[in-house]
PDB file of N, CA and C in Angstrom:
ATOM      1  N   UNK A   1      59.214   4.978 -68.809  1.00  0.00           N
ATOM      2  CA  UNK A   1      60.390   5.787 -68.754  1.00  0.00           C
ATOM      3  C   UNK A   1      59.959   7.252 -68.766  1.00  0.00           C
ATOM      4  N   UNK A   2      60.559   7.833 -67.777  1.00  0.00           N
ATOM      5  CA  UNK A   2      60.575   9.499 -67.667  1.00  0.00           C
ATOM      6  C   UNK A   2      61.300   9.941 -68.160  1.00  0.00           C
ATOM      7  N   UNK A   3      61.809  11.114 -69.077  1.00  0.00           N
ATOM      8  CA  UNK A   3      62.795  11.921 -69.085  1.00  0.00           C
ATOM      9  C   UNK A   3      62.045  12.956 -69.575  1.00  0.00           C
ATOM     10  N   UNK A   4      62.864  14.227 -69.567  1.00  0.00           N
ATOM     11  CA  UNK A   4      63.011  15.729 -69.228  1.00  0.00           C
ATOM     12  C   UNK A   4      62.495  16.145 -71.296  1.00  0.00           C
ATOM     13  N   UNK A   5      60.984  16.589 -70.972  1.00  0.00           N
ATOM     14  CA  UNK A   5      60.482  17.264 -72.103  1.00  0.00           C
ATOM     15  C   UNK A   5      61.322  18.211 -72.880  1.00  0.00           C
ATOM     16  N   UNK A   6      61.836  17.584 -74.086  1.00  0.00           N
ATOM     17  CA  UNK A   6      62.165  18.654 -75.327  1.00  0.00           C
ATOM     18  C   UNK A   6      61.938  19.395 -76.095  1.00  0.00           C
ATOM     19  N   UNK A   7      62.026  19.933 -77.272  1.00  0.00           N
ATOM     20  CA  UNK A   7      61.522  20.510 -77.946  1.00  0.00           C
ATOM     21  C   UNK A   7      61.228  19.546 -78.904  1.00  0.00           C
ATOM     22  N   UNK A   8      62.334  18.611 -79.253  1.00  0.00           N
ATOM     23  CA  UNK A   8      62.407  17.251 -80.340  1.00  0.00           C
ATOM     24  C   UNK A   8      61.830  16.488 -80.035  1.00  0.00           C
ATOM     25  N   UNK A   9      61.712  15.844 -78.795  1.00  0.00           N
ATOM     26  CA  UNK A   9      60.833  15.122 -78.197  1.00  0.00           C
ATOM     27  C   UNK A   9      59.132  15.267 -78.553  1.00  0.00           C
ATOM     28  N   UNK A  10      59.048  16.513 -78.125  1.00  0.00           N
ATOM     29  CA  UNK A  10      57.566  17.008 -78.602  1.00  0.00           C
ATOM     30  C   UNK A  10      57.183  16.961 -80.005  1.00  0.00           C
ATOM     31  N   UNK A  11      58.376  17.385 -81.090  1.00  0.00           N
ATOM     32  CA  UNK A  11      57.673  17.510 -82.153  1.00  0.00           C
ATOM     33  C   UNK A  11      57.708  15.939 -82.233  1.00  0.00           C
ATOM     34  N   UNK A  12      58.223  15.068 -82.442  1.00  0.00           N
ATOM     35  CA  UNK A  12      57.841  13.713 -82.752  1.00  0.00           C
ATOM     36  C   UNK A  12      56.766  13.209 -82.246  1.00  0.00           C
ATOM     37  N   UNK A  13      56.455  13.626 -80.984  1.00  0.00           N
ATOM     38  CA  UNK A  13      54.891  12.938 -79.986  1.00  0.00           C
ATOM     39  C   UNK A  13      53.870  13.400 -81.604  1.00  0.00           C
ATOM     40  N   UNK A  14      54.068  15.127 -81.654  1.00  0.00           N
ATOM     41  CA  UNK A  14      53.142  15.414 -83.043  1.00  0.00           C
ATOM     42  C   UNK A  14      53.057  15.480 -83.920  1.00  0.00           C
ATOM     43  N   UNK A  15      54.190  14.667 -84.194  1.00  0.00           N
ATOM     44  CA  UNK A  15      54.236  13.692 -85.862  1.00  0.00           C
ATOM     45  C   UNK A  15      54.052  12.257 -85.996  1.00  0.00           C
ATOM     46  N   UNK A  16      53.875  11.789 -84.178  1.00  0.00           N
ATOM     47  CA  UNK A  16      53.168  10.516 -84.342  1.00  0.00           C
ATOM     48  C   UNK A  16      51.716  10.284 -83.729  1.00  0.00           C
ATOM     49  N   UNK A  17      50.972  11.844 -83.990  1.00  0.00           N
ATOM     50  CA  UNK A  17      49.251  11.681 -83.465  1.00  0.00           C
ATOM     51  C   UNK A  17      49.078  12.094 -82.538  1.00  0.00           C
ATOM     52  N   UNK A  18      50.353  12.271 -81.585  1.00  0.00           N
ATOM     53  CA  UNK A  18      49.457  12.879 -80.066  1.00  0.00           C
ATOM     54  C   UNK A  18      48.889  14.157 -80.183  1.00  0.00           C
ATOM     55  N   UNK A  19      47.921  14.187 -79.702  1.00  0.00           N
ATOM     56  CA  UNK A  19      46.952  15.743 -79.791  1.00  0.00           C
ATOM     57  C   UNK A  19      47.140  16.720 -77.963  1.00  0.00           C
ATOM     58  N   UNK A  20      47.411  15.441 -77.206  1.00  0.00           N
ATOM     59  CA  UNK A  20      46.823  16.338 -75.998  1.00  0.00           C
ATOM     60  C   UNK A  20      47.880  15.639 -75.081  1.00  0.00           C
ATOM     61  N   UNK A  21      47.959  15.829 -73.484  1.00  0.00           N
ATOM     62  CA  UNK A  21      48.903  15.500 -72.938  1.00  0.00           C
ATOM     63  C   UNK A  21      47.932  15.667 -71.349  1.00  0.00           C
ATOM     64  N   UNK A  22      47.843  14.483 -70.922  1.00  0.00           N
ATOM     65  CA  UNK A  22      47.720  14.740 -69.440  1.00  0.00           C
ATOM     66  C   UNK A  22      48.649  15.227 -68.307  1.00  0.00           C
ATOM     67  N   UNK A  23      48.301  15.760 -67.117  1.00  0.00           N
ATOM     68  CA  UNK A  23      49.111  16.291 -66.715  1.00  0.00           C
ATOM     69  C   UNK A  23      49.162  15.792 -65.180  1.00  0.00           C
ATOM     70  N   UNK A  24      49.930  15.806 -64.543  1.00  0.00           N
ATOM     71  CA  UNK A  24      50.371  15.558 -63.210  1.00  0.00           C
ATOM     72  C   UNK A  24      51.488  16.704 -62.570  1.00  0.00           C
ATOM     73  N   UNK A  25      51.122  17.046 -61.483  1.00  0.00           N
ATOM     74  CA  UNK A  25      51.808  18.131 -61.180  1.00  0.00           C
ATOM     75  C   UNK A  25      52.262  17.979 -59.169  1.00  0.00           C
ATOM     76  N   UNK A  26      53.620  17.895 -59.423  1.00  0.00           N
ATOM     77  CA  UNK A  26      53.887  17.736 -57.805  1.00  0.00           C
ATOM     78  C   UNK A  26      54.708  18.961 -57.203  1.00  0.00           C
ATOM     79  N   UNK A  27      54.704  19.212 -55.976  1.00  0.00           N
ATOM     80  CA  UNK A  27      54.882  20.202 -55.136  1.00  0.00           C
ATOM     81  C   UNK A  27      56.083  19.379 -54.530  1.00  0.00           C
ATOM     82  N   UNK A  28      57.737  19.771 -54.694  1.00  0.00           N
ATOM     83  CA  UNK A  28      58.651  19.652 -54.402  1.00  0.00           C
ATOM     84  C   UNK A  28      60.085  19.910 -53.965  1.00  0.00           C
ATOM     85  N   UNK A  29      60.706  19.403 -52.999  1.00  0.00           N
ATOM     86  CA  UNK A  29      61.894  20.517 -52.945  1.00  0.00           C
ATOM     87  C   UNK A  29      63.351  19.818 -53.081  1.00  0.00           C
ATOM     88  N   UNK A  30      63.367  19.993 -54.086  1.00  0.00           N
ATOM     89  CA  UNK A  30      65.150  19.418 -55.447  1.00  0.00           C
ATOM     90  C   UNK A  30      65.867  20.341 -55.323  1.00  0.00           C
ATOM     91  N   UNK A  31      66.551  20.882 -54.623  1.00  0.00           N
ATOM     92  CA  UNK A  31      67.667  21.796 -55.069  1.00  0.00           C
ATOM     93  C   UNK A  31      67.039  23.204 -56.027  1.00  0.00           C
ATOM     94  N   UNK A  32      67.508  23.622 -57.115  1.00  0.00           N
ATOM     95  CA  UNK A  32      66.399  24.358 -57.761  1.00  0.00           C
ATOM     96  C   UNK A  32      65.069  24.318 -58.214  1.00  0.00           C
ATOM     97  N   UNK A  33      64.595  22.975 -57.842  1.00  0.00           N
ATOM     98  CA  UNK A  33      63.396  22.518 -58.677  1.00  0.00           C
ATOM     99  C   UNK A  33      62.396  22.566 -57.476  1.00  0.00           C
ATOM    100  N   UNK A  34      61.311  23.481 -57.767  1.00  0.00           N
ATOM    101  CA  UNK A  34      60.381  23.528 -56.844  1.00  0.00           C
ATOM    102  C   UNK A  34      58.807  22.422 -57.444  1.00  0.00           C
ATOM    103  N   UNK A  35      58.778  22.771 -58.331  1.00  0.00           N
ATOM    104  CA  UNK A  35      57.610  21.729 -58.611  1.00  0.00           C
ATOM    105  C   UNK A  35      58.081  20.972 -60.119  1.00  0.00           C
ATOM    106  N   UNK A  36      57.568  19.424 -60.025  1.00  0.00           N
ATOM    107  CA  UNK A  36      57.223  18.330 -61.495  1.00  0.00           C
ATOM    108  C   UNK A  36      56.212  18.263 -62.200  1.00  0.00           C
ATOM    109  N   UNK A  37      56.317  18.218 -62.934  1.00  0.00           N
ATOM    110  CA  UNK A  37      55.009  18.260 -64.374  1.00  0.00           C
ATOM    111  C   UNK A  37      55.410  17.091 -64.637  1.00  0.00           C
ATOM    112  N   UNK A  38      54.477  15.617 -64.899  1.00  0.00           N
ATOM    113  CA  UNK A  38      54.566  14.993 -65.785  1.00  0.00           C
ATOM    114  C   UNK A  38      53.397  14.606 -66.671  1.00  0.00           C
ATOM    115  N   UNK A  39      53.701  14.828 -67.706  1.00  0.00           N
ATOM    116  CA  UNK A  39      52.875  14.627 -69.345  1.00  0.00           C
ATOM    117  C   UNK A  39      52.885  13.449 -69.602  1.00  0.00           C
ATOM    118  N   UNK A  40      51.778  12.907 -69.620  1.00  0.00           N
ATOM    119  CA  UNK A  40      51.381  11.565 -70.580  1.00  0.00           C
ATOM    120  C   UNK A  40      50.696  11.894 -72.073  1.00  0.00           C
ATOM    121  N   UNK A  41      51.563  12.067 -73.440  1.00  0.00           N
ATOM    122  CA  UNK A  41      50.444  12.122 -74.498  1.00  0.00           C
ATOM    123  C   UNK A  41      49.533  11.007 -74.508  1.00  0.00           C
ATOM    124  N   UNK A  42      48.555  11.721 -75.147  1.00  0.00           N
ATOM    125  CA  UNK A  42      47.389  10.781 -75.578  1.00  0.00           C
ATOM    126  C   UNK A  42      47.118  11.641 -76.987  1.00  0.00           C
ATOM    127  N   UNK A  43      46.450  10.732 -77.948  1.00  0.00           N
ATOM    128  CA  UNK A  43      46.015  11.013 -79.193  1.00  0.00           C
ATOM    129  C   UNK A  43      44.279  11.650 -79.143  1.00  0.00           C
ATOM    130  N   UNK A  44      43.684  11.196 -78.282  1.00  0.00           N
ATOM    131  CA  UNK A  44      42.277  11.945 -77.991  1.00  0.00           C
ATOM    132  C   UNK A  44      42.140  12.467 -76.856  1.00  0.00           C
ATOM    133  N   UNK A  45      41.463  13.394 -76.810  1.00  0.00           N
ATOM    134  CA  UNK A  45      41.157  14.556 -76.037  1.00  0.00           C
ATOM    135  C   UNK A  45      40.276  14.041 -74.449  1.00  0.00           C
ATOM    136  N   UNK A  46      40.899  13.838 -73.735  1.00  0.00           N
ATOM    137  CA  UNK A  46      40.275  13.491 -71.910  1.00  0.00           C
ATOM    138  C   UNK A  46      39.119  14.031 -72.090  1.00  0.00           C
ATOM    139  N   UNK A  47      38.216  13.261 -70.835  1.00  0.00           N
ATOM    140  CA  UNK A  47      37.014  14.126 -70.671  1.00  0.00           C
ATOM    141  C   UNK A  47      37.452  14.595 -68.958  1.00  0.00           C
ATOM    142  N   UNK A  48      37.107  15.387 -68.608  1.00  0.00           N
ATOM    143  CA  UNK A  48      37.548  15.346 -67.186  1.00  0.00           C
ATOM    144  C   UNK A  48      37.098  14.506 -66.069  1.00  0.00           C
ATOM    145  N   UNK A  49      35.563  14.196 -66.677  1.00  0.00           N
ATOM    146  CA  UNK A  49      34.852  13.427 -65.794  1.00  0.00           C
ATOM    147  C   UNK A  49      35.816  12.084 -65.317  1.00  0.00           C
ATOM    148  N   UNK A  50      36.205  11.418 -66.765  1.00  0.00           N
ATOM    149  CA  UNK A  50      36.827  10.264 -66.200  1.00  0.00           C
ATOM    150  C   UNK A  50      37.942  10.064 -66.613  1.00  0.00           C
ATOM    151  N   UNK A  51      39.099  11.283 -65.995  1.00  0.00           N
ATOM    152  CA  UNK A  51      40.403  11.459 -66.336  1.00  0.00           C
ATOM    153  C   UNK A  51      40.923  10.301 -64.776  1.00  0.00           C
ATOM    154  N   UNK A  52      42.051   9.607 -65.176  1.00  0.00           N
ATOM    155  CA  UNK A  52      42.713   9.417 -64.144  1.00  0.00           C
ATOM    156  C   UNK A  52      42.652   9.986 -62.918  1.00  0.00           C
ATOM    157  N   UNK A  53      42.815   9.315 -61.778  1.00  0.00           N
ATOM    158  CA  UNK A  53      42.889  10.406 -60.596  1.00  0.00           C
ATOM    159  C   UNK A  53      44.272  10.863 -60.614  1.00  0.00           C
ATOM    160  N   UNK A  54      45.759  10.363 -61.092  1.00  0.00           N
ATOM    161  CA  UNK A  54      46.841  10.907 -60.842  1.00  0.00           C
ATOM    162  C   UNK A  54      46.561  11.961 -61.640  1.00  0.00           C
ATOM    163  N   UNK A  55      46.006  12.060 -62.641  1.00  0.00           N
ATOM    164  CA  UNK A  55      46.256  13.598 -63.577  1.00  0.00           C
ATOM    165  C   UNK A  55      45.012  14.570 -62.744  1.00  0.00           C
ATOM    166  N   UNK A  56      45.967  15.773 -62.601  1.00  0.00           N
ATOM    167  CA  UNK A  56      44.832  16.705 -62.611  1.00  0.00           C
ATOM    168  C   UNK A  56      44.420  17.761 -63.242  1.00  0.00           C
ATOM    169  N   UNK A  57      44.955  17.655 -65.301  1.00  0.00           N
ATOM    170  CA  UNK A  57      44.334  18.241 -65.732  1.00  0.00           C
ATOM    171  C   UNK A  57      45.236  17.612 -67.247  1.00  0.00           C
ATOM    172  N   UNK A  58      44.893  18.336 -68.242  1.00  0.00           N
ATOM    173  CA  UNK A  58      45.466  17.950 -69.678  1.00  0.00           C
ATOM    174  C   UNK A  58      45.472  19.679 -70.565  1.00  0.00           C
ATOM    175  N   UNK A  59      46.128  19.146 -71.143  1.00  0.00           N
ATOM    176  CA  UNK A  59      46.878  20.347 -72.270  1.00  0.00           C
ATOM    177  C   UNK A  59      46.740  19.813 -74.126  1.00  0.00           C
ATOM    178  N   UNK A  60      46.470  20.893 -74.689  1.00  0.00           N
ATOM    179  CA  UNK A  60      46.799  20.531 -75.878  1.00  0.00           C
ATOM    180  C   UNK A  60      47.947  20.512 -76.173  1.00  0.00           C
ATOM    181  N   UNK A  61      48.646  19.452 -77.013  1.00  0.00           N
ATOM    182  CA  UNK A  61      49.875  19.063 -77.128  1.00  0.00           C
ATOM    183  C   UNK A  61      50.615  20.496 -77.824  1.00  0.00           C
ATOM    184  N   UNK A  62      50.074  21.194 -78.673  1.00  0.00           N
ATOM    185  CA  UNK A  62      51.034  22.232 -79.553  1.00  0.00           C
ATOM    186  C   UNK A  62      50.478  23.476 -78.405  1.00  0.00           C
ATOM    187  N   UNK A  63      50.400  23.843 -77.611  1.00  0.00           N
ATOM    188  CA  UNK A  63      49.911  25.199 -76.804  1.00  0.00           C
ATOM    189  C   UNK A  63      51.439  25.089 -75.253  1.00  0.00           C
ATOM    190  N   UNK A  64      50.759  24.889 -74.300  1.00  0.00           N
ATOM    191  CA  UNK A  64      51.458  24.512 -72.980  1.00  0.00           C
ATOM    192  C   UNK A  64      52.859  23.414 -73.103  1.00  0.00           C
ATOM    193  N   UNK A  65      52.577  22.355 -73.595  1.00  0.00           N
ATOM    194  CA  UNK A  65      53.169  21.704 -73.841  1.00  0.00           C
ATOM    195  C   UNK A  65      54.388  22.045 -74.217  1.00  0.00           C
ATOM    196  N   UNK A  66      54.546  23.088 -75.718  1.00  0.00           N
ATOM    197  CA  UNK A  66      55.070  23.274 -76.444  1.00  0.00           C
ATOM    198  C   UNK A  66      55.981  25.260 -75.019  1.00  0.00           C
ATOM    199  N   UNK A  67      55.269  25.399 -74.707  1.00  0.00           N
ATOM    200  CA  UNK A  67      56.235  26.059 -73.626  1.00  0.00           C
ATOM    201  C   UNK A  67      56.881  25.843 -72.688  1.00  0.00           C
ATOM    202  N   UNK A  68      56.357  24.799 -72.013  1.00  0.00           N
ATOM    203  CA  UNK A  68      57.343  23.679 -71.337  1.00  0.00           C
ATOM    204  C   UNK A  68      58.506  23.096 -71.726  1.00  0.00           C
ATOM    205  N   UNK A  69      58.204  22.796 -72.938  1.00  0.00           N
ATOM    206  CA  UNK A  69      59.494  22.563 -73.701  1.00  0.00           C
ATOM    207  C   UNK A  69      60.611  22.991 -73.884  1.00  0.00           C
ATOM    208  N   UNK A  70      60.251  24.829 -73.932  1.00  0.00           N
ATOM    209  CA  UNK A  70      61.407  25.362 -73.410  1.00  0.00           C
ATOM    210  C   UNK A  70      61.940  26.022 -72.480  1.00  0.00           C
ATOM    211  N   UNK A  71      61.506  25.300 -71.655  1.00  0.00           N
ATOM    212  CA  UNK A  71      61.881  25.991 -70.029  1.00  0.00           C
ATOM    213  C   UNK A  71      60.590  26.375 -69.483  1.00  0.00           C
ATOM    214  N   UNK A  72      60.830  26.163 -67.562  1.00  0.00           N
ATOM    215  CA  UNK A  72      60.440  27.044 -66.963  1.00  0.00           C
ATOM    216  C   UNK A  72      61.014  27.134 -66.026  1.00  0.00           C
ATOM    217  N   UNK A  73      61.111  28.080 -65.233  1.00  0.00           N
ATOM    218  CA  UNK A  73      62.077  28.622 -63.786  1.00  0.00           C
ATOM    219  C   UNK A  73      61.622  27.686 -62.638  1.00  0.00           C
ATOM    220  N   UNK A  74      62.445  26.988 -61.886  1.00  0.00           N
ATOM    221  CA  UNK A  74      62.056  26.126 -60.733  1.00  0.00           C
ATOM    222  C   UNK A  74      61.072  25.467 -60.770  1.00  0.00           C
ATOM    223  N   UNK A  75      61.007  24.739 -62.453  1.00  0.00           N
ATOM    224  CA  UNK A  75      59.945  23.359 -62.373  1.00  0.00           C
ATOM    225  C   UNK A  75      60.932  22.762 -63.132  1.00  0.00           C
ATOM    226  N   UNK A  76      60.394  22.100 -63.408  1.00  0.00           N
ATOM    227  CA  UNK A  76      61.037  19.771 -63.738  1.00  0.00           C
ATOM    228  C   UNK A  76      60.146  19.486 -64.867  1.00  0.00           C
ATOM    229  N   UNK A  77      59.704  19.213 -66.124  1.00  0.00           N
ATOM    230  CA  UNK A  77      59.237  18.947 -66.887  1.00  0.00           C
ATOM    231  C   UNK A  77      59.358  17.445 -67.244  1.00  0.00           C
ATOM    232  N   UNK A  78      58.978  16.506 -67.375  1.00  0.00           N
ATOM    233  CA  UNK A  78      59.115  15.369 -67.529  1.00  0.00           C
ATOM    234  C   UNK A  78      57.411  14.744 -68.577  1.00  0.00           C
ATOM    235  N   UNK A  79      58.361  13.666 -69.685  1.00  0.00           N
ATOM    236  CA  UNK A  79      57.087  13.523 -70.045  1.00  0.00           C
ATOM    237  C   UNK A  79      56.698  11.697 -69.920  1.00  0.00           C
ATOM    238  N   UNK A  80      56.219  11.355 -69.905  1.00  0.00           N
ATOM    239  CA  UNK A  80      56.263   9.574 -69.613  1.00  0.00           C
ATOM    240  C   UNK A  80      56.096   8.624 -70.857  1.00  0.00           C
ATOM    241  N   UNK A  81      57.318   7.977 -71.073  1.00  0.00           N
ATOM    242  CA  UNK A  81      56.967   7.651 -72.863  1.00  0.00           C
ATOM    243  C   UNK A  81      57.409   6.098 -72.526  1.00  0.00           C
ATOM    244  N   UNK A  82      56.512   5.641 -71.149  1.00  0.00           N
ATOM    245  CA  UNK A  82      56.049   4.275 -70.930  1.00  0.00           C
ATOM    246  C   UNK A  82      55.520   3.235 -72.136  1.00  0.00           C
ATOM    247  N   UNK A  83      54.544   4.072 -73.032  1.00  0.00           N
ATOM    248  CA  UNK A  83      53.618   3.620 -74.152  1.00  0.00           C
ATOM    249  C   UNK A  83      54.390   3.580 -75.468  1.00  0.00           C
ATOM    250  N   UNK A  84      55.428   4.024 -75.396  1.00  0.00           N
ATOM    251  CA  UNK A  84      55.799   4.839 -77.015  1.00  0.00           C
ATOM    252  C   UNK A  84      57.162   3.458 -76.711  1.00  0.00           C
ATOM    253  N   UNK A  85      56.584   2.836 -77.864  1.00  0.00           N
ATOM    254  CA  UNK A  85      57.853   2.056 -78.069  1.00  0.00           C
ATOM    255  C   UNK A  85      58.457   2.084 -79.057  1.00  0.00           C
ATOM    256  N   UNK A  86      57.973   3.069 -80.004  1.00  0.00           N
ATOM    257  CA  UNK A  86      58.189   3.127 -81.958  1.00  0.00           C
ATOM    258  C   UNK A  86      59.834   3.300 -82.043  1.00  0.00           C
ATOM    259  N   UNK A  87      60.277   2.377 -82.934  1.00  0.00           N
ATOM    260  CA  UNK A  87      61.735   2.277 -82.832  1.00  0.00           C
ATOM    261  C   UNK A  87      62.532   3.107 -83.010  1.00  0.00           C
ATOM    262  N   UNK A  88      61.436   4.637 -84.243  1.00  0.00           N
ATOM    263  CA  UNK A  88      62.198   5.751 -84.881  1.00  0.00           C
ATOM    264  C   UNK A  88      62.197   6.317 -83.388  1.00  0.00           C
ATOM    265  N   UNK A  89      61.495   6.493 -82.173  1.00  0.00           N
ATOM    266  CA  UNK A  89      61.660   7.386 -81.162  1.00  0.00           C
ATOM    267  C   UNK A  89      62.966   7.135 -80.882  1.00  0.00           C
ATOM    268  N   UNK A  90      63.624   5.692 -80.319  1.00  0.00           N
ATOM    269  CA  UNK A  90      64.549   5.587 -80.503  1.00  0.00           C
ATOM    270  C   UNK A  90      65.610   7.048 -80.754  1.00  0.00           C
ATOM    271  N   UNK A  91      65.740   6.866 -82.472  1.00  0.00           N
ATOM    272  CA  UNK A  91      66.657   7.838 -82.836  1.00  0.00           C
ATOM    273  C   UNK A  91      66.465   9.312 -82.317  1.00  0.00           C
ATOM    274  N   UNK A  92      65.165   9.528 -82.174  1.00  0.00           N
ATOM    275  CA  UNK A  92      64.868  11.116 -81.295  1.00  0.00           C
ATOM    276  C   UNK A  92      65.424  10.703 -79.833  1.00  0.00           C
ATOM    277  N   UNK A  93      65.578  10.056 -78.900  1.00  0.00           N
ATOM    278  CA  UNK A  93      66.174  10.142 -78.480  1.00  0.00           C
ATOM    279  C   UNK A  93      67.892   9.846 -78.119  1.00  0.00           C
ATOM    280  N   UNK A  94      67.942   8.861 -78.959  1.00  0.00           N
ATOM    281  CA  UNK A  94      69.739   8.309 -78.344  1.00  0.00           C
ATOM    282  C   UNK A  94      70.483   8.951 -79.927  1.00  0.00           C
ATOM    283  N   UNK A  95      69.534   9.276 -80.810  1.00  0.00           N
ATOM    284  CA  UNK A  95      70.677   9.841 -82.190  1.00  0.00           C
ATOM    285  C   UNK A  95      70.978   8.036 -82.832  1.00  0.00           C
ATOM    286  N   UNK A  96      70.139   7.401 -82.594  1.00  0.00           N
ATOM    287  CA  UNK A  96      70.638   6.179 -83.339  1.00  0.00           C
ATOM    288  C   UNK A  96      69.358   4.772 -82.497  1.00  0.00           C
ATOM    289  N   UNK A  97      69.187   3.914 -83.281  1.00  0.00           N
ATOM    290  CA  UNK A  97      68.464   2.646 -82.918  1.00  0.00           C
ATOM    291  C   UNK A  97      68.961   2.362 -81.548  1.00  0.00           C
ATOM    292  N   UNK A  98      68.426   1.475 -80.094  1.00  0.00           N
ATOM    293  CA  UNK A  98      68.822   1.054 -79.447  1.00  0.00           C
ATOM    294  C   UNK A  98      68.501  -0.482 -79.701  1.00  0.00           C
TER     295      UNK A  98
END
């Protein structure tokens, strides 16, 4: 699941260990949205050598991350919380258990 990087969102990734965030970045044309960021946390730090080929680079989770969070002009922020099944995320996102 994708959805659109928060501020709440984030602090929970770093109250449940994530340190760093891979990154994926696409060149697009949405209406206002010129380019997508999507963030995968991870709890340890990539090496570049043998990062994914979709990512082409990583961030520390409290730096970039944490400015993304609140905006940027004609990008899309998205973070991928495919992995994160912890039930409290849940409440960070829907305000209640699903």
């Amino acid at each position: 699941m994708k959805i659109q990087l928060t501020p709440s969102i984030l602090d929970y990734l770093i109250e449940q260990g994530y340190k760093y965030c891979l990154s994926n970045t696409q060149s697009i044309d949405k209406g206002s949205t010129d380019v997508t960021i999507t963030l995968t946390p991870v709890t340890r730090r990539p090496r570049l050598e043998t990062m994914p080929l979709e990512y082409d680079t990583f961030f520390n989770i409290t730096q970039e991350p944490r400015q993304m969070a609140m905006g940027v002009d004609e990008t899309e922020i998205l973070v991928d919380l495919n992995d994160i099944e912890h039930p409290a995320f849940q409440t960070v996102l829907y305000g209640f258990n699903v």
